[in-house]
C-alpha atoms as a PDB file:
ATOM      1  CA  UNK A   1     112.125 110.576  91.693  1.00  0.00           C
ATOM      2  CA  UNK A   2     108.711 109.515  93.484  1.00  0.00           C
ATOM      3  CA  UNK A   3     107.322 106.276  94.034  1.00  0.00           C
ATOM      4  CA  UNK A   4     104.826 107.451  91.639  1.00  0.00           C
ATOM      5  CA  UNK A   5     107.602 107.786  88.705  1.00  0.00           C
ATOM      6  CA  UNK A   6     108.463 103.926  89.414  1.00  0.00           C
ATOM      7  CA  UNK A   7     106.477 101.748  86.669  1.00  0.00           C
ATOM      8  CA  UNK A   8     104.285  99.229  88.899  1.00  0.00           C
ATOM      9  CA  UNK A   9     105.734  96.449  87.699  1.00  0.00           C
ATOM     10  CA  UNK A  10     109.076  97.130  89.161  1.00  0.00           C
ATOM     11  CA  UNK A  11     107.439  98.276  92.202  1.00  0.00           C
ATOM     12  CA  UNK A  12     105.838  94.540  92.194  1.00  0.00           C
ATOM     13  CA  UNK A  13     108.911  92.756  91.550  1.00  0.00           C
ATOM     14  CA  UNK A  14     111.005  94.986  94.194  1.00  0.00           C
ATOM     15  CA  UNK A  15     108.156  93.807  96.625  1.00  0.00           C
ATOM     16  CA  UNK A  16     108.548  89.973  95.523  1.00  0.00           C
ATOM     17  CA  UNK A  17     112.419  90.667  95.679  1.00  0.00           C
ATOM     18  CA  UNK A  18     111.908  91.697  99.461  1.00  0.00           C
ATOM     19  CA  UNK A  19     109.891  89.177 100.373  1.00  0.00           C
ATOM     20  CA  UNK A  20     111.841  86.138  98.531  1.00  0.00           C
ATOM     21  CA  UNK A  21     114.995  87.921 100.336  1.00  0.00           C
ATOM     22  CA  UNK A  22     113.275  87.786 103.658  1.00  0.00           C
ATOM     23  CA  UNK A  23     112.597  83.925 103.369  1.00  0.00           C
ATOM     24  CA  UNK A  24     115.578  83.363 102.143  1.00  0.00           C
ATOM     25  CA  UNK A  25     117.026  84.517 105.046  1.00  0.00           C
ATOM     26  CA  UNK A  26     114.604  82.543 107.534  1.00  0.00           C
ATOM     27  CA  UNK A  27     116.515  79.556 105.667  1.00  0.00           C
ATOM     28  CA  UNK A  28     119.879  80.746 105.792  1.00  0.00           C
ATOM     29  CA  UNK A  29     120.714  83.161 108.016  1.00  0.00           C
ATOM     30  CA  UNK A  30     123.858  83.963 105.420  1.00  0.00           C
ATOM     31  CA  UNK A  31     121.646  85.675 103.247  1.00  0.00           C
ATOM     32  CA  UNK A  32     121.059  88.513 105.612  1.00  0.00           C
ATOM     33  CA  UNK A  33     123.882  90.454 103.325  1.00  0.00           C
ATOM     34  CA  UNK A  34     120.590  91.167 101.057  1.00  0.00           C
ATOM     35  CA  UNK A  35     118.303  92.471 103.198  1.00  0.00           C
ATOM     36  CA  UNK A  36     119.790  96.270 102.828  1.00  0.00           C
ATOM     37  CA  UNK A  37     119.884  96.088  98.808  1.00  0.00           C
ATOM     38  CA  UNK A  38     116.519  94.725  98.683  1.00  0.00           C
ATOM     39  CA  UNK A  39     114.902  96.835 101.261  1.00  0.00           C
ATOM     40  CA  UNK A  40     116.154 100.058  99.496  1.00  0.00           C
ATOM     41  CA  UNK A  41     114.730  98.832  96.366  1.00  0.00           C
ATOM     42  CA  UNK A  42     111.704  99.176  97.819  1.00  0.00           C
ATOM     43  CA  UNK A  43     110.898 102.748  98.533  1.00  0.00           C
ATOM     44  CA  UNK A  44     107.033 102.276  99.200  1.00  0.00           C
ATOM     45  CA  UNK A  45     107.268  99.478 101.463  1.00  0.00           C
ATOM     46  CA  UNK A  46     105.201 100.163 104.537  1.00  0.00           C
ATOM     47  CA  UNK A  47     106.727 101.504 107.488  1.00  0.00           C
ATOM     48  CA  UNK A  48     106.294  98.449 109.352  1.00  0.00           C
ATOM     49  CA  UNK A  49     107.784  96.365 106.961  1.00  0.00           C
ATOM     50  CA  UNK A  50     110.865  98.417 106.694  1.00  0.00           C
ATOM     51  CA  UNK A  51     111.184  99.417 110.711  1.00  0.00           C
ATOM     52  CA  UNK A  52     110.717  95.483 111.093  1.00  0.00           C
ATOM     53  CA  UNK A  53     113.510  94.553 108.514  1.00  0.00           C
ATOM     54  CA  UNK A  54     115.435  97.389 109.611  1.00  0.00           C
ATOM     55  CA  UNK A  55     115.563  96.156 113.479  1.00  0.00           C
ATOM     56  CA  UNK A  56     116.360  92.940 112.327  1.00  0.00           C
ATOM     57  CA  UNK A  57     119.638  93.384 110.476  1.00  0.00           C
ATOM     58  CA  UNK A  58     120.482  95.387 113.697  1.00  0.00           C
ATOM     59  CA  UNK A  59     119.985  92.322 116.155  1.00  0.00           C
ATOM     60  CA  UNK A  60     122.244  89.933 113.316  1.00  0.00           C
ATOM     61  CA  UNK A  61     125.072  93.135 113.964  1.00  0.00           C
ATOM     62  CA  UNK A  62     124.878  92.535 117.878  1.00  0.00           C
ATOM     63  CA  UNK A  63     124.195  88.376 117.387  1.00  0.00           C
ATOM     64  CA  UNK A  64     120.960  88.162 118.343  1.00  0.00           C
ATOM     65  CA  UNK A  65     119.148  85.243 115.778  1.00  0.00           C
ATOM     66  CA  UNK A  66     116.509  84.918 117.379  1.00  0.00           C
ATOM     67  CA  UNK A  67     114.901  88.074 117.924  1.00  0.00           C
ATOM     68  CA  UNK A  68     116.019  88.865 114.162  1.00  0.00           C
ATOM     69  CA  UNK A  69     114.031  85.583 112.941  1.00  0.00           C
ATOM     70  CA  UNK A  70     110.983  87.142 115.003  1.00  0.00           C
ATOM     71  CA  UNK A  71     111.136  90.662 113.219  1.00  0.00           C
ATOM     72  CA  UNK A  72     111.390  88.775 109.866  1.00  0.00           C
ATOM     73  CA  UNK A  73     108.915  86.335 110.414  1.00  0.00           C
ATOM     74  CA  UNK A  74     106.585  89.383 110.660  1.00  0.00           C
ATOM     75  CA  UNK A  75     107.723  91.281 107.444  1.00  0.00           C
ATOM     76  CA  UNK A  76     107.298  88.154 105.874  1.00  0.00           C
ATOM     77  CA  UNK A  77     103.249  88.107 106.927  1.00  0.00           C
ATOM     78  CA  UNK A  78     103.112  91.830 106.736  1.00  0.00           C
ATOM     79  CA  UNK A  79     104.215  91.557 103.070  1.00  0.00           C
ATOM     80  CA  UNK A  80     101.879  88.689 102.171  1.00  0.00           C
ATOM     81  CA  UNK A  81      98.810  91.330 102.864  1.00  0.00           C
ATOM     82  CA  UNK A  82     100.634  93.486 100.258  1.00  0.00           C
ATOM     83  CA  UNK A  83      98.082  93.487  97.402  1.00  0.00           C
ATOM     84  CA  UNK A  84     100.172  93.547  94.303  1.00  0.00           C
ATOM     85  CA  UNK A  85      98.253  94.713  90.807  1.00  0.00           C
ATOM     86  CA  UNK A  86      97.994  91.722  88.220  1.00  0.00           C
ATOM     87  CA  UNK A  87     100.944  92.528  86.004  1.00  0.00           C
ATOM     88  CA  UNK A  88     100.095  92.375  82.275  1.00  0.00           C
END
């Protein structure tokens, strides 16, 4: 299967899912147990995005909050420039 075989709107929604994830996350840090599932829902997710969520979940494993906030503070702007088609 391609990203091209995945219908756009489930592409959009795995995007939103990300993102919401991501925030979430920034709010709790308990919710970082998502961040795996969500991210492989994802498959066309920029490489930036994904090395950024990637390398956070890695500094949570080693206890480092701070420096995993960073890395999702910036998937979190990086997927706001996502444009996303109007679903209809």
């Amino acid at each position: 299967m391609t990203v091209d075989d995945i219908p756009v709107r489930s592409r959009v929604t795995a995007l939103e899912n990300l993102d919401n994830v991501v925030c979430t996350t920034l709010a709790n840090d308990d919710a970082r147990e998502g961040l795996p599932a969500a991210l492989k829902d994802c498959p066309d997710v920029s490489p930036e995005v994904r090395a950024s969520v990637e390398a956070a979940c890695e500094h949570f494993g080693y206890g480092e909050r701070m420096e995993a906030r960073t890395l999702l503070t910036v998937a979190h702007r990086l997927l706001s420039r996502v444009r996303r088609p109007v679903r209809g």
